[in-house]
Structures are given as C-alpha cells and as structure tokens.
PDB file of N, CA and C in Angstrom:
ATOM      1  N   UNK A   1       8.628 115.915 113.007  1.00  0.00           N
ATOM      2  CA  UNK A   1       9.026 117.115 113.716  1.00  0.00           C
ATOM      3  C   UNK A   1       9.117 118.290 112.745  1.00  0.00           C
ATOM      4  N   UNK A   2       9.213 118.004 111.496  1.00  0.00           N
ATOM      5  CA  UNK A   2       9.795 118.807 110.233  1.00  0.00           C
ATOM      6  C   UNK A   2       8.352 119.628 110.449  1.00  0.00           C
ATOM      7  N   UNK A   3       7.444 118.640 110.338  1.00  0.00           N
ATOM      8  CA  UNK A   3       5.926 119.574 109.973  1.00  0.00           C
ATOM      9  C   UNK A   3       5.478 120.562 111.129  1.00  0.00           C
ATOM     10  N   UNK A   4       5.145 119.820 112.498  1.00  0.00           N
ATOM     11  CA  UNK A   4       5.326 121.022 113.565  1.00  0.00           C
ATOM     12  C   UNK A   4       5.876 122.066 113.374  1.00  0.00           C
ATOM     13  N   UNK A   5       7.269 121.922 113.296  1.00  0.00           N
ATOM     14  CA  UNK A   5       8.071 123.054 113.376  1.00  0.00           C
ATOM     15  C   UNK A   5       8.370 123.783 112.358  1.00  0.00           C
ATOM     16  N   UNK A   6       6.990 123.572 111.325  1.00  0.00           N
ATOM     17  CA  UNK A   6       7.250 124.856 109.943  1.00  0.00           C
ATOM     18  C   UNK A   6       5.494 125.098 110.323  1.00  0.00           C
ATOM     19  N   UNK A   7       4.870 124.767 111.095  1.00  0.00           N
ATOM     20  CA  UNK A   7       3.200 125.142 111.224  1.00  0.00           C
ATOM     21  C   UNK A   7       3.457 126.783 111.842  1.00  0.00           C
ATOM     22  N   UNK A   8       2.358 127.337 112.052  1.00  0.00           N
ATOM     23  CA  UNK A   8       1.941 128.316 112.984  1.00  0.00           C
ATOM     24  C   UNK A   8       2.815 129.432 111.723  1.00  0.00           C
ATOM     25  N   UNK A   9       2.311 129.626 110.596  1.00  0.00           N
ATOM     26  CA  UNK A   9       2.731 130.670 109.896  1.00  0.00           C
ATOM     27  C   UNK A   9       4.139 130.369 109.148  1.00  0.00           C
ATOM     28  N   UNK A  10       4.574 129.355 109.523  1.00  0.00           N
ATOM     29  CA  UNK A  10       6.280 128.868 109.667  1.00  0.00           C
ATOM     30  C   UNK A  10       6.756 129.353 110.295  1.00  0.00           C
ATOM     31  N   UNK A  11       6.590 130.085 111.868  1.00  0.00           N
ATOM     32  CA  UNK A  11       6.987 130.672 112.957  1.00  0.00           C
ATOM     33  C   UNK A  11       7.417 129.001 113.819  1.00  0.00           C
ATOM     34  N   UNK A  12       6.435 128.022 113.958  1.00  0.00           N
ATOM     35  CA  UNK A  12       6.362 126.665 114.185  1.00  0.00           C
ATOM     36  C   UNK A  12       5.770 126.293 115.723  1.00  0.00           C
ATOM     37  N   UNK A  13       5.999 125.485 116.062  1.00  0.00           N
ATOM     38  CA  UNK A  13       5.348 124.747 117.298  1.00  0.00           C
ATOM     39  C   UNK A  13       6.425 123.755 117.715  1.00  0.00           C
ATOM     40  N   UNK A  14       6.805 123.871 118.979  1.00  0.00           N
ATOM     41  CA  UNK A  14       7.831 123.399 119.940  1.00  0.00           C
ATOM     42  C   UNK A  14       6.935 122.216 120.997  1.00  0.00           C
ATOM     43  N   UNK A  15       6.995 121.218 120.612  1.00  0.00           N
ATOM     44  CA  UNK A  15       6.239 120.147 121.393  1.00  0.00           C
ATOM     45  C   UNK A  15       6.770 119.757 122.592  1.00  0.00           C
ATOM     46  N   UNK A  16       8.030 119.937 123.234  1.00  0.00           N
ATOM     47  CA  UNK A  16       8.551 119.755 124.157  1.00  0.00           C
ATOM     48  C   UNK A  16       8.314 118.319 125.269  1.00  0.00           C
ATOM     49  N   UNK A  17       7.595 117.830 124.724  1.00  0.00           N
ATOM     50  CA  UNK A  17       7.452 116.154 125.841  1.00  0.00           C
ATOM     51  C   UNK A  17       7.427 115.064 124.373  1.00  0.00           C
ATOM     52  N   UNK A  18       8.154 115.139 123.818  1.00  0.00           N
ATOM     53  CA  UNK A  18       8.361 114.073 122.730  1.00  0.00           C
ATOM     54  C   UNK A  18       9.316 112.996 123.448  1.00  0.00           C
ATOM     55  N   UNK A  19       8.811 111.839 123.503  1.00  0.00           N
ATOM     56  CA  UNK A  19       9.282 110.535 124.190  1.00  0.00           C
ATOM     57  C   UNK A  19       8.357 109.069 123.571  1.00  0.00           C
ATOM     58  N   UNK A  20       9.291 107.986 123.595  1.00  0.00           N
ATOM     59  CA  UNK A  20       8.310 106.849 123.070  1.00  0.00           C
ATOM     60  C   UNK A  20       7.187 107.062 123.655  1.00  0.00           C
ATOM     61  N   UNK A  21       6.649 107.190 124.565  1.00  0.00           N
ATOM     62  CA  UNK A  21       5.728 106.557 125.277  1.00  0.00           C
ATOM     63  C   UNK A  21       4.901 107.996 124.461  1.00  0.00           C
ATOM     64  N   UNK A  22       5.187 108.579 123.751  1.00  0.00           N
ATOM     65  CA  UNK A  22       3.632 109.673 123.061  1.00  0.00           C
ATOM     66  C   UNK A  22       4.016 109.531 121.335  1.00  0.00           C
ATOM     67  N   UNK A  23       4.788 108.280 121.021  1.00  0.00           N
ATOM     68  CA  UNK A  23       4.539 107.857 119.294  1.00  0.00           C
ATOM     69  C   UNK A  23       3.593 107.075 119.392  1.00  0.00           C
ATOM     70  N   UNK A  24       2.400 107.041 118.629  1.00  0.00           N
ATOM     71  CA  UNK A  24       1.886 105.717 118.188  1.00  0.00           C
ATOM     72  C   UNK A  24       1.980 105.244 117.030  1.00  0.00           C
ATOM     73  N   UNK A  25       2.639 103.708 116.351  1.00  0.00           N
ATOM     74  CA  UNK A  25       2.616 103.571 115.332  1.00  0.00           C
ATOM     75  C   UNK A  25       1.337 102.505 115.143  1.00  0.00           C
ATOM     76  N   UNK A  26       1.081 102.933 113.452  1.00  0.00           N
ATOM     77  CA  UNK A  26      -0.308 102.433 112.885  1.00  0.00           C
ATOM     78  C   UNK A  26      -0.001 100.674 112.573  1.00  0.00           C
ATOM     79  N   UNK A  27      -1.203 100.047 112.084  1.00  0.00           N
ATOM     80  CA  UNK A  27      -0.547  98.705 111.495  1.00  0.00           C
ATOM     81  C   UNK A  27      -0.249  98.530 110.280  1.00  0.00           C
ATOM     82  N   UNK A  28      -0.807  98.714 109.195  1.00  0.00           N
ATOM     83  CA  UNK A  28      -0.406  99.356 108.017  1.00  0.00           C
ATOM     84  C   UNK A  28      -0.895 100.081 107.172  1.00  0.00           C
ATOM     85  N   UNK A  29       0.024 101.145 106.333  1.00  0.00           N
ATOM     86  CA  UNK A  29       1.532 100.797 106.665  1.00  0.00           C
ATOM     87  C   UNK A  29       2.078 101.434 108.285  1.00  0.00           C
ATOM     88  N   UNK A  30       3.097 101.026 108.153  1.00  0.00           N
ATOM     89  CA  UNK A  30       3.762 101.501 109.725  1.00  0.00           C
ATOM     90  C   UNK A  30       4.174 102.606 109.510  1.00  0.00           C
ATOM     91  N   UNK A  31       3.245 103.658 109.919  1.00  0.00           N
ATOM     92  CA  UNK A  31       3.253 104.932 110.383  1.00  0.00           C
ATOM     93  C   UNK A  31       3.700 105.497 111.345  1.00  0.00           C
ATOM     94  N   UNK A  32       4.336 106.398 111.696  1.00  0.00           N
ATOM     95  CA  UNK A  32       4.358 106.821 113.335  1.00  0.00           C
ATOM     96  C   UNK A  32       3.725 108.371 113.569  1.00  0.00           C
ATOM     97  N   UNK A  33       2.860 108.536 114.326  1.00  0.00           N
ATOM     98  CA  UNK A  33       1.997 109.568 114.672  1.00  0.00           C
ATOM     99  C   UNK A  33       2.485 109.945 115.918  1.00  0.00           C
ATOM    100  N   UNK A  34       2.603 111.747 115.988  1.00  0.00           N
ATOM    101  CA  UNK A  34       3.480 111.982 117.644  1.00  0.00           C
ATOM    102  C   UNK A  34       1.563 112.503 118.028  1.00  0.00           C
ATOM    103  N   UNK A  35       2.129 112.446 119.757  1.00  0.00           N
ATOM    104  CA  UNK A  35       0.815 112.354 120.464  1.00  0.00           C
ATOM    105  C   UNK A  35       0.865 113.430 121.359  1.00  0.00           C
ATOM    106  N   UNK A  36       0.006 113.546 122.459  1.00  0.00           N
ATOM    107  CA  UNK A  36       0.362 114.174 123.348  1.00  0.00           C
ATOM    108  C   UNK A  36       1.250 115.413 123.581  1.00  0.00           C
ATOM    109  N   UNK A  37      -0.080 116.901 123.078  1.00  0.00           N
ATOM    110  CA  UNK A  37       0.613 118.252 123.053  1.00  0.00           C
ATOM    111  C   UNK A  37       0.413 119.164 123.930  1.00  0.00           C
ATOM    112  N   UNK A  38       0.242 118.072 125.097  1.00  0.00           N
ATOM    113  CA  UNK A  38       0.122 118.920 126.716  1.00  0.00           C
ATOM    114  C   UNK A  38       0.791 120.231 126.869  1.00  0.00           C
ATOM    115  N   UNK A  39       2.007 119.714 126.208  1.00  0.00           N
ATOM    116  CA  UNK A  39       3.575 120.544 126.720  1.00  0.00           C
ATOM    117  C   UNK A  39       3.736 121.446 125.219  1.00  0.00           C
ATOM    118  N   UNK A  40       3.306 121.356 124.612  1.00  0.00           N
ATOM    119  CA  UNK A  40       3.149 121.720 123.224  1.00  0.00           C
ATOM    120  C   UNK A  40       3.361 123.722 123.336  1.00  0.00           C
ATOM    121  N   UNK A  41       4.173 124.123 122.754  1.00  0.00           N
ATOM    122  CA  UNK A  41       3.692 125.711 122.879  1.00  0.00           C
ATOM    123  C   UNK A  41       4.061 126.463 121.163  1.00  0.00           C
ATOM    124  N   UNK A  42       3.333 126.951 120.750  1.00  0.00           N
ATOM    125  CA  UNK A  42       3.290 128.072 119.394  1.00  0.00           C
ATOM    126  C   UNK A  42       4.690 129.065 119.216  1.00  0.00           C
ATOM    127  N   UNK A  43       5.254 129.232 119.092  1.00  0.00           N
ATOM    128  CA  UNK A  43       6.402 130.328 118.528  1.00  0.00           C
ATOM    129  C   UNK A  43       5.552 131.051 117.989  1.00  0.00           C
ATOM    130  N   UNK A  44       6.506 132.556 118.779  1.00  0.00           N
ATOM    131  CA  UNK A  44       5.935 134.016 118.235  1.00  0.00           C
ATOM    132  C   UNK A  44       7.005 134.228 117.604  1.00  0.00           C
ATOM    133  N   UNK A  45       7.027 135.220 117.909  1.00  0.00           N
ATOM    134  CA  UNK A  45       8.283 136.658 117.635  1.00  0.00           C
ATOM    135  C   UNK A  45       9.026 135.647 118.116  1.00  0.00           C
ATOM    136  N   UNK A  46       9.560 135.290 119.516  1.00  0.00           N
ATOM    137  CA  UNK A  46      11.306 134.799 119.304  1.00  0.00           C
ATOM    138  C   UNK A  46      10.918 133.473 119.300  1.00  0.00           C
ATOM    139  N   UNK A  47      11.714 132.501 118.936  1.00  0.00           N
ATOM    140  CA  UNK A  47      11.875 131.740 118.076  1.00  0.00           C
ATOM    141  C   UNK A  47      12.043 130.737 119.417  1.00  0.00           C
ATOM    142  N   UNK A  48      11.871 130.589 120.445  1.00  0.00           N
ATOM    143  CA  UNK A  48      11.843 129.472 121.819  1.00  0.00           C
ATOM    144  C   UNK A  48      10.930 130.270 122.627  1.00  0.00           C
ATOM    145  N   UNK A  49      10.539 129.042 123.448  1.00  0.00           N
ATOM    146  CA  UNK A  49       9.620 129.059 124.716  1.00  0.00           C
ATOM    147  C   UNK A  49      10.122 129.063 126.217  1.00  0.00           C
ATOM    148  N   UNK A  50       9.980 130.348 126.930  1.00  0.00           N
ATOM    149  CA  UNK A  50      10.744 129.679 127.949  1.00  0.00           C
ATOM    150  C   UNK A  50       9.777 130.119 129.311  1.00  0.00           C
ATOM    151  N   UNK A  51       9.503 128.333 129.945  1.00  0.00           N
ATOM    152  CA  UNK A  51       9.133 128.577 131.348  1.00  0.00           C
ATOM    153  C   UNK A  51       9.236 128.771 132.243  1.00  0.00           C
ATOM    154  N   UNK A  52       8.077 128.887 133.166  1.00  0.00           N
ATOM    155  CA  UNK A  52       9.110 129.524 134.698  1.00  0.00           C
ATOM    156  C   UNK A  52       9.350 128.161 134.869  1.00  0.00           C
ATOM    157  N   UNK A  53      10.088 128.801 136.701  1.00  0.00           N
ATOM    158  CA  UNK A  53      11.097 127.596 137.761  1.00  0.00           C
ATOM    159  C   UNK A  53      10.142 126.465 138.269  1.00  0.00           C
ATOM    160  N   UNK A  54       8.800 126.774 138.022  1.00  0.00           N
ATOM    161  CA  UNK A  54       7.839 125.922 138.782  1.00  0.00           C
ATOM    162  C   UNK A  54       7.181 124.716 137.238  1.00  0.00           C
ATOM    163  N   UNK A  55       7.542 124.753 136.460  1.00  0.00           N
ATOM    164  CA  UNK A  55       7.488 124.336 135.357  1.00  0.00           C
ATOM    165  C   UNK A  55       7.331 122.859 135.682  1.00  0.00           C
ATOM    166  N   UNK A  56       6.346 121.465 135.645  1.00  0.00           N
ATOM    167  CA  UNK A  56       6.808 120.279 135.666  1.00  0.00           C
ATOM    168  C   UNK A  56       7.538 119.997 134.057  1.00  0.00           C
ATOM    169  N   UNK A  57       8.531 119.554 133.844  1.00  0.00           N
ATOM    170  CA  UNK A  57       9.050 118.809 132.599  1.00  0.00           C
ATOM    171  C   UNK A  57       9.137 117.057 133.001  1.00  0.00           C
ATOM    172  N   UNK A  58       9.438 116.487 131.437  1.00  0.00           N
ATOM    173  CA  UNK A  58      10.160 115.196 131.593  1.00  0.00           C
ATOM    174  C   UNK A  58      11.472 115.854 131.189  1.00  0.00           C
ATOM    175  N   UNK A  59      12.777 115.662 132.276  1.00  0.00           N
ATOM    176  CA  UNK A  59      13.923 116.003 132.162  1.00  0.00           C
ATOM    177  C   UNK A  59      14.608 114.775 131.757  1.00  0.00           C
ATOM    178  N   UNK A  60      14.354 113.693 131.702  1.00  0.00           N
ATOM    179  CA  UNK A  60      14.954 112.863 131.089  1.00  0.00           C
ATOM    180  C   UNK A  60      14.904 112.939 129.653  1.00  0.00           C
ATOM    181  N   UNK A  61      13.985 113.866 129.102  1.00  0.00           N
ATOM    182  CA  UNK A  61      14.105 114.059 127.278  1.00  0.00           C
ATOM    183  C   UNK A  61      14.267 115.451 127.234  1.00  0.00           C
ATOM    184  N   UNK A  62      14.992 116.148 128.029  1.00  0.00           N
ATOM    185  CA  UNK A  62      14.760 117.431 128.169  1.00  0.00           C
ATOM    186  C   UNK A  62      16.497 118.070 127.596  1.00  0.00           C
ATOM    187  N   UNK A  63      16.631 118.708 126.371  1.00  0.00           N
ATOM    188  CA  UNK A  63      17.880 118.645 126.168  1.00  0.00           C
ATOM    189  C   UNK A  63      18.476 119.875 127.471  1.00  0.00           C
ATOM    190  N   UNK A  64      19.723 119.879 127.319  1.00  0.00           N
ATOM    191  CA  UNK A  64      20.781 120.158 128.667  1.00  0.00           C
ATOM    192  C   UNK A  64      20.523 121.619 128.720  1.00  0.00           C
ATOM    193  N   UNK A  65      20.615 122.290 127.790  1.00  0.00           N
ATOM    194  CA  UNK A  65      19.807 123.756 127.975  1.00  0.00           C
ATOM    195  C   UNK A  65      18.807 124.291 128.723  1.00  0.00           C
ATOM    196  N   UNK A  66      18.248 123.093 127.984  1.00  0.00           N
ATOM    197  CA  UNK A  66      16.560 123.679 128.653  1.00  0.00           C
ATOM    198  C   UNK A  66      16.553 123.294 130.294  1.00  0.00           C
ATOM    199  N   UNK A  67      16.863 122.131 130.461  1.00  0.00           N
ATOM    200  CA  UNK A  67      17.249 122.230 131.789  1.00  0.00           C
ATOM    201  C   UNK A  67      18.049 123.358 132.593  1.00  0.00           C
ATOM    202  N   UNK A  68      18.927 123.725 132.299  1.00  0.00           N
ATOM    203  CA  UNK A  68      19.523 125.056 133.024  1.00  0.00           C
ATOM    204  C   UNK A  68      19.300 125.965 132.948  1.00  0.00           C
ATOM    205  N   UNK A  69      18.170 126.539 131.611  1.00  0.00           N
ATOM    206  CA  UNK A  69      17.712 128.196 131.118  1.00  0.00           C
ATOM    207  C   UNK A  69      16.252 128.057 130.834  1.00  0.00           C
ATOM    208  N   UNK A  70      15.458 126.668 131.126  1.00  0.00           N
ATOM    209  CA  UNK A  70      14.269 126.961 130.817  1.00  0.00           C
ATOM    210  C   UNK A  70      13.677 127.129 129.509  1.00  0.00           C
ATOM    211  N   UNK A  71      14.961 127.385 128.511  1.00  0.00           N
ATOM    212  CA  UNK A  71      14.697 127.741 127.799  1.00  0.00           C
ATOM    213  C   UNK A  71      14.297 126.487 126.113  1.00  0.00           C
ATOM    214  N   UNK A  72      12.901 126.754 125.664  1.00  0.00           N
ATOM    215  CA  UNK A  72      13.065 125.449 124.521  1.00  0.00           C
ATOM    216  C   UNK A  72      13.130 126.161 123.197  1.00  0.00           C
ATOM    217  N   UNK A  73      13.543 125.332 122.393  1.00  0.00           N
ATOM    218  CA  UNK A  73      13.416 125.648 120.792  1.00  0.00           C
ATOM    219  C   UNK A  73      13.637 124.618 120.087  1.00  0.00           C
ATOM    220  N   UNK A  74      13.461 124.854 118.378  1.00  0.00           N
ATOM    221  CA  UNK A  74      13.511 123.314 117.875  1.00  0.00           C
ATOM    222  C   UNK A  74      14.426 122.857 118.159  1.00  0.00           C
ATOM    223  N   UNK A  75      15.535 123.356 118.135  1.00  0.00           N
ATOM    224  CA  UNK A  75      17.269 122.607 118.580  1.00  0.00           C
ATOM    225  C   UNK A  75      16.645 121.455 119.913  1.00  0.00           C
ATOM    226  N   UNK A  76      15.649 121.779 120.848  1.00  0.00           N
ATOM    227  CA  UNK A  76      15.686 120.707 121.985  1.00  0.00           C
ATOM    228  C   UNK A  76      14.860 119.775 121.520  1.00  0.00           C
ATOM    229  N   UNK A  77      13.772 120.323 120.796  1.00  0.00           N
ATOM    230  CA  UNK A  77      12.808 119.183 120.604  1.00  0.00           C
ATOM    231  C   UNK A  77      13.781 117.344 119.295  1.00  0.00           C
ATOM    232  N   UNK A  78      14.828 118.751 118.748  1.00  0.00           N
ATOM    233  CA  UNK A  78      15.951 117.613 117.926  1.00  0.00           C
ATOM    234  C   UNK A  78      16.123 116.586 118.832  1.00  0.00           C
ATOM    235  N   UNK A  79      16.330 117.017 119.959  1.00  0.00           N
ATOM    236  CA  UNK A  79      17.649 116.590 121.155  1.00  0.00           C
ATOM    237  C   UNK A  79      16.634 115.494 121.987  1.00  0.00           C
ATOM    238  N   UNK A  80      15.197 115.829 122.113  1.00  0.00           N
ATOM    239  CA  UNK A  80      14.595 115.018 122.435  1.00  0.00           C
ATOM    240  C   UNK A  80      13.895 113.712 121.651  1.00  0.00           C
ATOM    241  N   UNK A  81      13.971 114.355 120.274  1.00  0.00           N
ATOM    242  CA  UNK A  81      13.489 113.083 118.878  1.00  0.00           C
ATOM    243  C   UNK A  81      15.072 112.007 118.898  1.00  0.00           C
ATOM    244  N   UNK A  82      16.050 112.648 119.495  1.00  0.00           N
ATOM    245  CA  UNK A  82      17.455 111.365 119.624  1.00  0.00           C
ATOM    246  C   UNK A  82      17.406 110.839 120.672  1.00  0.00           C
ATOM    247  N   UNK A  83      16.714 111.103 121.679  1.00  0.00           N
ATOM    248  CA  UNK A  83      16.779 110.320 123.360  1.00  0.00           C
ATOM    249  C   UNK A  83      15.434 109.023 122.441  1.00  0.00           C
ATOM    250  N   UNK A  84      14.233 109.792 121.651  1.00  0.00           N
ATOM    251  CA  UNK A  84      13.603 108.771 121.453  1.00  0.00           C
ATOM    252  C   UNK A  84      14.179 107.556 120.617  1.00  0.00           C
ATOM    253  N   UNK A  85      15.166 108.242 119.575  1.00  0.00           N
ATOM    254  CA  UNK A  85      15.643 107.043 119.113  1.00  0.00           C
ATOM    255  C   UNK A  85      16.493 106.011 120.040  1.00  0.00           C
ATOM    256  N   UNK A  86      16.685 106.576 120.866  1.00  0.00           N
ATOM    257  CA  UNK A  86      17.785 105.484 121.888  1.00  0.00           C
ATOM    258  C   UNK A  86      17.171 104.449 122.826  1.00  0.00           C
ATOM    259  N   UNK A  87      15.359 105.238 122.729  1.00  0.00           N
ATOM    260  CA  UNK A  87      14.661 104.483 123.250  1.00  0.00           C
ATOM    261  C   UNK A  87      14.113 103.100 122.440  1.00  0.00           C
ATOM    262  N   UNK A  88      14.164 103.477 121.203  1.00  0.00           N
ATOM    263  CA  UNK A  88      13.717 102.771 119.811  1.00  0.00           C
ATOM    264  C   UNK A  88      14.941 101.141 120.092  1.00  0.00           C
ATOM    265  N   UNK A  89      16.276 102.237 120.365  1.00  0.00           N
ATOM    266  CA  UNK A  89      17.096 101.040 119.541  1.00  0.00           C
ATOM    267  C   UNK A  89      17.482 100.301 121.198  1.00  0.00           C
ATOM    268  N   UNK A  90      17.085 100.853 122.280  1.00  0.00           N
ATOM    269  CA  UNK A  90      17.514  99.873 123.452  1.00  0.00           C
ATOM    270  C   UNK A  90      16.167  99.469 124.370  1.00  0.00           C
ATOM    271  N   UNK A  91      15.186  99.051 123.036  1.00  0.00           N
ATOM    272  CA  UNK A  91      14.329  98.104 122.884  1.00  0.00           C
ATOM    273  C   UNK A  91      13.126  98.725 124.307  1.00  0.00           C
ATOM    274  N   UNK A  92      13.275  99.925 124.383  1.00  0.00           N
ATOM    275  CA  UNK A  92      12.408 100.786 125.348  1.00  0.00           C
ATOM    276  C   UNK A  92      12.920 101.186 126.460  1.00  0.00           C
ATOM    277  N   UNK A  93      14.202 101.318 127.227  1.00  0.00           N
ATOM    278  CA  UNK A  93      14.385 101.335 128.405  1.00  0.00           C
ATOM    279  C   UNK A  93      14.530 102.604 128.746  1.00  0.00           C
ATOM    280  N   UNK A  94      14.832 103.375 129.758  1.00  0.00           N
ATOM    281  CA  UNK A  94      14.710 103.979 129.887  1.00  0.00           C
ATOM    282  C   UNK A  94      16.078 105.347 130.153  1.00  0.00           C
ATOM    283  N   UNK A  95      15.651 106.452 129.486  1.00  0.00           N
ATOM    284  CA  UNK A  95      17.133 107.055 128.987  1.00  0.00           C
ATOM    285  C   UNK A  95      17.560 107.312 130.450  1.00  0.00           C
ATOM    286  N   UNK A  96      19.342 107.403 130.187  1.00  0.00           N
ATOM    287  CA  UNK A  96      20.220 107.677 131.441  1.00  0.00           C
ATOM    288  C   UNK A  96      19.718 106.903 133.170  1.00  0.00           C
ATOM    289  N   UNK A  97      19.274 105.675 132.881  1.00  0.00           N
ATOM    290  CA  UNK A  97      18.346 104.967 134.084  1.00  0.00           C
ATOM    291  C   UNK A  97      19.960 105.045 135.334  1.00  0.00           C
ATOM    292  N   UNK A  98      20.565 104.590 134.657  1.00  0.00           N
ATOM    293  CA  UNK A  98      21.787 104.523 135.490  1.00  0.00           C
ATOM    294  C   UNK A  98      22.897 105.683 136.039  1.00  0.00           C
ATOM    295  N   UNK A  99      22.720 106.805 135.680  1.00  0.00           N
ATOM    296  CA  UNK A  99      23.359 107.844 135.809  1.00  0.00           C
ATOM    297  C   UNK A  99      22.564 109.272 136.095  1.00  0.00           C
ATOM    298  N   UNK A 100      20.928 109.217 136.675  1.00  0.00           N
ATOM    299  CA  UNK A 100      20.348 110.033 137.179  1.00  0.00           C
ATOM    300  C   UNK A 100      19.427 109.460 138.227  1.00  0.00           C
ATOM    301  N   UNK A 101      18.578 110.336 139.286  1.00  0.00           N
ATOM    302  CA  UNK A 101      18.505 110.047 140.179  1.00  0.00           C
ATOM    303  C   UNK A 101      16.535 110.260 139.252  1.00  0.00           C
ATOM    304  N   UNK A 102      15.593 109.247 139.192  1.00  0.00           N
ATOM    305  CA  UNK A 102      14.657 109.458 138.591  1.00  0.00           C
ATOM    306  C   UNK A 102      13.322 109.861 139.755  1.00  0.00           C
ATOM    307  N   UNK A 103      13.390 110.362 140.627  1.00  0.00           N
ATOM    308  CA  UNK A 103      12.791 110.574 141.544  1.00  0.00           C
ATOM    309  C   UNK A 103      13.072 111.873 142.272  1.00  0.00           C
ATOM    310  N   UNK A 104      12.298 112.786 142.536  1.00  0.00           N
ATOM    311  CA  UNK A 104      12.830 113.822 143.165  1.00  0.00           C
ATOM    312  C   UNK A 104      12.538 113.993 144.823  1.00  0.00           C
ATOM    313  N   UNK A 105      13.283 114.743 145.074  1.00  0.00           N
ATOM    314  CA  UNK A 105      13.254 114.997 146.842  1.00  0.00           C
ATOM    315  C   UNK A 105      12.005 114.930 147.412  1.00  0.00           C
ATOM    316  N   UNK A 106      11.254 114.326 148.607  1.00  0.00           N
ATOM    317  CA  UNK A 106       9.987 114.198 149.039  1.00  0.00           C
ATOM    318  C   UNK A 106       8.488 114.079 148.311  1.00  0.00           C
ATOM    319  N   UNK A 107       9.052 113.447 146.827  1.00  0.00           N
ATOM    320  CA  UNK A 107       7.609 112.831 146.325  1.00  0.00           C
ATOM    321  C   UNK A 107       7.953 111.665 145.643  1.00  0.00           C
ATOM    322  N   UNK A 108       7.170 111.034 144.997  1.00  0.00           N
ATOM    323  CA  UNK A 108       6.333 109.455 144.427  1.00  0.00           C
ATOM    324  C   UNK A 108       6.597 109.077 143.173  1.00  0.00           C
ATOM    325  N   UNK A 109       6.065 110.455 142.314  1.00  0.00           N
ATOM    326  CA  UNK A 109       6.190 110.486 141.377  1.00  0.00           C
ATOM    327  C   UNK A 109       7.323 110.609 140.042  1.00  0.00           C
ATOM    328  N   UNK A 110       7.900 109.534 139.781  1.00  0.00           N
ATOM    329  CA  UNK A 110       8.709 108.865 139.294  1.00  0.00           C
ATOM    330  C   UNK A 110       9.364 110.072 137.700  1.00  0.00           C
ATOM    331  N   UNK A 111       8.131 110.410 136.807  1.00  0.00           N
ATOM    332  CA  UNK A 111       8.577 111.224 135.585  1.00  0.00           C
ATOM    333  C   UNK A 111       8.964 112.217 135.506  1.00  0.00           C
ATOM    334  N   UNK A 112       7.454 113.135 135.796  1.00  0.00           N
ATOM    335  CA  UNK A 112       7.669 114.238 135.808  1.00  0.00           C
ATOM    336  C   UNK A 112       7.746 115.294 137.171  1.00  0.00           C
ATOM    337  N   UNK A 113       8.682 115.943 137.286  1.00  0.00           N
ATOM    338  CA  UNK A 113       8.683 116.869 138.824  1.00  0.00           C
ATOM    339  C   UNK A 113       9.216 118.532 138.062  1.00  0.00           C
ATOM    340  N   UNK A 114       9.231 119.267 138.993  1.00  0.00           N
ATOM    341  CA  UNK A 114      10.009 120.276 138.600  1.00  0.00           C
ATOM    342  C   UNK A 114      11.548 120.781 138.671  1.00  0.00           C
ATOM    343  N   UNK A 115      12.159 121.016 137.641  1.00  0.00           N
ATOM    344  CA  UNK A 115      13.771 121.296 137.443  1.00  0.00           C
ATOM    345  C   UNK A 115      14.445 122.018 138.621  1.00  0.00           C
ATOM    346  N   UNK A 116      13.336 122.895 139.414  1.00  0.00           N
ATOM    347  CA  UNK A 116      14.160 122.813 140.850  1.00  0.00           C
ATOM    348  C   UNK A 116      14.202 121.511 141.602  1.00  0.00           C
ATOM    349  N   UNK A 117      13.376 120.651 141.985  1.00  0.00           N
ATOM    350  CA  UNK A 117      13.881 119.641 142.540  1.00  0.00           C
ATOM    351  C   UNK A 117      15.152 119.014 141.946  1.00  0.00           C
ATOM    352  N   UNK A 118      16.122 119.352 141.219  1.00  0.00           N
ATOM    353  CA  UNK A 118      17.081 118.523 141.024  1.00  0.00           C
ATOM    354  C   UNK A 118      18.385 119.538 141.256  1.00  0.00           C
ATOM    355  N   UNK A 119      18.131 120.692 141.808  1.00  0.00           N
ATOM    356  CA  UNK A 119      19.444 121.398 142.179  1.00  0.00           C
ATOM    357  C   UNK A 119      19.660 121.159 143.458  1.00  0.00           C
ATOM    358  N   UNK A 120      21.245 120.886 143.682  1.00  0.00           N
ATOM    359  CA  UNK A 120      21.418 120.488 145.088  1.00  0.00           C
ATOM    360  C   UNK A 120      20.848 121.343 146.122  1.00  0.00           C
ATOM    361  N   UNK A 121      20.474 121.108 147.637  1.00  0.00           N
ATOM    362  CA  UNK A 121      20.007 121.781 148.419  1.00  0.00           C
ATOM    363  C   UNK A 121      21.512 122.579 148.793  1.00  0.00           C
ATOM    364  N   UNK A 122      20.877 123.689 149.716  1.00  0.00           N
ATOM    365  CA  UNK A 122      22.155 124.890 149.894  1.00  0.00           C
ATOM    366  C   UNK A 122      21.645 124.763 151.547  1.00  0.00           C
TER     367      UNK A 122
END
C-alpha cells in the first residue's frame, strides 16, 4: 500500500476495493501482489476521492467514512488493508457476516450494490 500511495508524483493512488479476494500470492518466495484497480483512482490537488450516491462499492471493506461522505483517502484504503487482515487470520470468512445485512433491497447480487441501498427507507 506504501508504494501506491507515494506513486502519481507522491500525490499517490487510492485503490479503494482492496480485499482478499484481489491479493495474489506467488509460490516462491511468498509474495503478495494487490490486483484489481477497477476502483483504483489518482490523487490530485486534494488528497481523497470522492464519489457520487450512485457509486457501486464493496462496503464491507469500505472504512465508516467513506460510507457516510463518499469520501476515500489513504486513511480508508489503511482501514481496508485491516478488514483484509481479519480475513487472513479468520481463515477467509467473511468480514461482519453476522452483523450486516449482505444483500441489498430488490436485487441478487450479494457484494457489491450502491451505499444508498443501505439507508433506511423514509
């Protein structure tokens, strides 16, 4: 994460979908390579990325900020390299399985949805 986030001039790069399932490690030596920079965005001038309301995320690695302001920076991508370790050390399962609802209102798709689907209806 150190190297991302000193690239792009040392302005850096905010990868924002960092989760086991986008490390691959090598066979040897045991390397770990991050993958998948779908979600990936460059730092300018201010120093976070922030998307609109229609945004799909994985909110299960999504630190608590960014969920409520949209807003990312390295501080989340930290916050998401510790959900991966929790994934590391509880042998893959899946973060907060028991204390969030992993599915959103009228669709299928289990990961990723958008951060409005999870505000209560009014």
């Amino acid at each position: 994460m150190l190297f991302l986030h000193n690239l792009n001039e040392g302005k850096g790069i905010i990868h924002r979908d960092l989760a086991a399932r986008n490390v691959l490690v090598t066979d040897e030596p045991h390397t770990a390579k991050i993958t998948d920079f779908g979600l990936a965005r460059m730092l300018g001038e201010k120093d976070y990325y922030r998307c609109n309301q229609q945004s799909i995320l994985p909110f299960l690695w999504c630190a608590p900020e960014s969920l409520s302001n949209r807003k990312f920076t390295k501080a989340s991508d930290i916050w998401s390299y510790a959900v991966v370790l929790w994934e590391m050390y509880s042998a893959g399962k899946r973060p907060y399985i028991d204390t969030v609802r992993t599915k959103p209102r009228g669709r299928t798709t289990p990961r990723y949805f958008s951060v409005m689907a999870l505000l209560p209806l009014k």
